[in-house]
Protein backbone atom coordinates (compact mmCIF):
# COMPACT_ATOMS: atom_id res chain seq x y z
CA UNK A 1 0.00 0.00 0.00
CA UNK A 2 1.00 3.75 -0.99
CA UNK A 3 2.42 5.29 2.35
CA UNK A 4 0.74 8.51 1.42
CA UNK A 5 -3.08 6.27 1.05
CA UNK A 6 -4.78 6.15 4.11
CA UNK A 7 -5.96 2.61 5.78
CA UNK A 8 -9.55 1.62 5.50
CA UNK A 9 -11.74 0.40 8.22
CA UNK A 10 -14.89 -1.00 7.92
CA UNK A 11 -17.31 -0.75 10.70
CA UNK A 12 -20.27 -3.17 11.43
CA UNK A 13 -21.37 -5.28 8.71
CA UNK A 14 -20.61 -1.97 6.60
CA UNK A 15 -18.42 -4.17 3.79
CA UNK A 16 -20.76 -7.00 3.61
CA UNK A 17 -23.74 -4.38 2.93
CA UNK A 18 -21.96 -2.93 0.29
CA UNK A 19 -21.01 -6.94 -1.32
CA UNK A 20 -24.40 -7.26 -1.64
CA UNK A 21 -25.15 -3.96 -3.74
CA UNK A 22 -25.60 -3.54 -7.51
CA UNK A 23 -22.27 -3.48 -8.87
CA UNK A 24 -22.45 -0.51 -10.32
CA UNK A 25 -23.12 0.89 -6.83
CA UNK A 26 -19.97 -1.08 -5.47
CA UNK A 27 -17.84 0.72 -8.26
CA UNK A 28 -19.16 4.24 -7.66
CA UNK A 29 -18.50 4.06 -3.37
CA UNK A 30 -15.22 1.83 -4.08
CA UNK A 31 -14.13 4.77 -6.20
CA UNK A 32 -15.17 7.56 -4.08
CA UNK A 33 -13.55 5.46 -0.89
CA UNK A 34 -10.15 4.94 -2.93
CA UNK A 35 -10.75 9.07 -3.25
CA UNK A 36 -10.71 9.56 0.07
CA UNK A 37 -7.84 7.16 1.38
CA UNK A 38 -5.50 9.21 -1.08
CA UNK A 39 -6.87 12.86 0.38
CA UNK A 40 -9.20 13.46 -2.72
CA UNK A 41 -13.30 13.66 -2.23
CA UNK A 42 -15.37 12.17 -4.97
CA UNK A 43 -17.69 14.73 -6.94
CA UNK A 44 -21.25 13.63 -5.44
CA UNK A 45 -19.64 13.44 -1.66
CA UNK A 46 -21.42 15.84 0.52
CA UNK A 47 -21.09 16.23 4.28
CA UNK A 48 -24.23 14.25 6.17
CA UNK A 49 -26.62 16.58 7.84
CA UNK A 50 -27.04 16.48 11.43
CA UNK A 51 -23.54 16.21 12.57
CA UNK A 52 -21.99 19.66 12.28
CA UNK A 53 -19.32 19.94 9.89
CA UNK A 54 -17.52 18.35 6.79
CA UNK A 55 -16.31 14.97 8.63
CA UNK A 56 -18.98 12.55 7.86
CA UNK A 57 -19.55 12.38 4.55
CA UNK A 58 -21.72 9.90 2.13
CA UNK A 59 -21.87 9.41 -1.57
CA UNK A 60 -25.49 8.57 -2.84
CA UNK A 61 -25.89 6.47 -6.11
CA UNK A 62 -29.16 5.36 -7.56
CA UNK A 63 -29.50 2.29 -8.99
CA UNK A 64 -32.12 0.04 -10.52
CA UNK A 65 -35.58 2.06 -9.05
CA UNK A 66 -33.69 2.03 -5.60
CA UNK A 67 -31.35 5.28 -3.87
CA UNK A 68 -27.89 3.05 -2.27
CA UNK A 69 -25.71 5.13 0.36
CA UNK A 70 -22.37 4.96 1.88
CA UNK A 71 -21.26 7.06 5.19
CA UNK A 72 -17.58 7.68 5.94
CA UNK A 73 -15.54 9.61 8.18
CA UNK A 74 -11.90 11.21 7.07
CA UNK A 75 -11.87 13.05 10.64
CA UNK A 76 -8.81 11.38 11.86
CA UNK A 77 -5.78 12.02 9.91
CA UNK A 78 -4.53 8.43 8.78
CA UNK A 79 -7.74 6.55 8.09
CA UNK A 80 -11.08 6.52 6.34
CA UNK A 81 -13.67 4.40 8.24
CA UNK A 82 -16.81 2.92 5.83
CA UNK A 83 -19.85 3.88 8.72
CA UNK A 84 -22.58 2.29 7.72
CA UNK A 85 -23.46 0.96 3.63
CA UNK A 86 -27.38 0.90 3.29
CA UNK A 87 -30.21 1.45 0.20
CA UNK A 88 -32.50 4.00 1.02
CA UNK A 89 -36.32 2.53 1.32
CA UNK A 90 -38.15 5.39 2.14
CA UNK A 91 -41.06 6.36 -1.18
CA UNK A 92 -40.85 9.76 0.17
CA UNK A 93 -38.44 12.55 0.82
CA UNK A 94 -34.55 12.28 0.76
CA UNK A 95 -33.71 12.82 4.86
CA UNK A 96 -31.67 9.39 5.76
CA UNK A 97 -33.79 7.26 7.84
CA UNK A 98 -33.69 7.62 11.99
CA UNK A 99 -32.91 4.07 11.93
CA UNK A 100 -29.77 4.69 9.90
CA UNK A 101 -28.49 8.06 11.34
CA UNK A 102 -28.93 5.97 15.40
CA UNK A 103 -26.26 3.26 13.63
CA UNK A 104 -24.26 6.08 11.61
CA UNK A 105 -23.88 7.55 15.32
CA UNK A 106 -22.79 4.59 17.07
C-alpha cells in the first residue's frame, strides 16, 4: 500500500452491505472510498446533515428504481472508516432514515 493512502476500516457489517449492492453501486462508493484514502473527495460526496461539519460524509448512487448510500468519516488524519453501507427505502423525501443516522452515530 501507498504510504501517502490512508488505511480503510470498515465498521459493522458496513463491507458485507456494500457486497451485496448492484455493482455498479460497489464501483461508484469503491471509487469515491479509494478518493478519500488518497486525500481526494469524490464529486457527489457531501457532508451528512445532522452532525456539524464536513467529517462525515456519504456518496449517494441510484440504482435500478432504488437510492444506495455509503457514510464515511476522514476526521482522523490516517484513516477513512466505511460507517454504515445501506439502500435508502423510504417512497418519500430524501432525509436518511432515523434508523440509519442511530447506527451512523454509534
Amino acid at each position: 500500500m501507498d504510504p501517502q493512502m490512508k488505511k480503510l476500516f470498515w465498521i459493522g457489517s458496513a463491507k458485507k452491505d456494500l457486497v451485496a449492492m448492484p455493482e455498479e453501486v460497489q464501483d461508484t462508493f469503491g471509487y469515491a472510498l479509494h478518493l478519500a484514502q488518497v486525500g481526494k473527495k469524490y464529486e457527489q460526496t457531501k457532508p451528512l446533515k445532522g452532525f456539524g461539519s464536513a467529517s462525515v460524509l456519504e456518496v449517494v448512487e441510484d440504482s435500478g428504481g432504488g437510492t444506495f448510500r455509503a457514510v464515511y468519516t476522514v476526521k482522523l488524519v490516517d484513516a477513512v472508516y466505511v460507517l454504515h453501507c445501506f439502500q435508502k427505502k423510504s417512497t418519500h423525501g430524501i432525509a436518511t432514515p432515523k434508523p440509519d443516522m442511530d447506527l451512523i452515530r454509534e
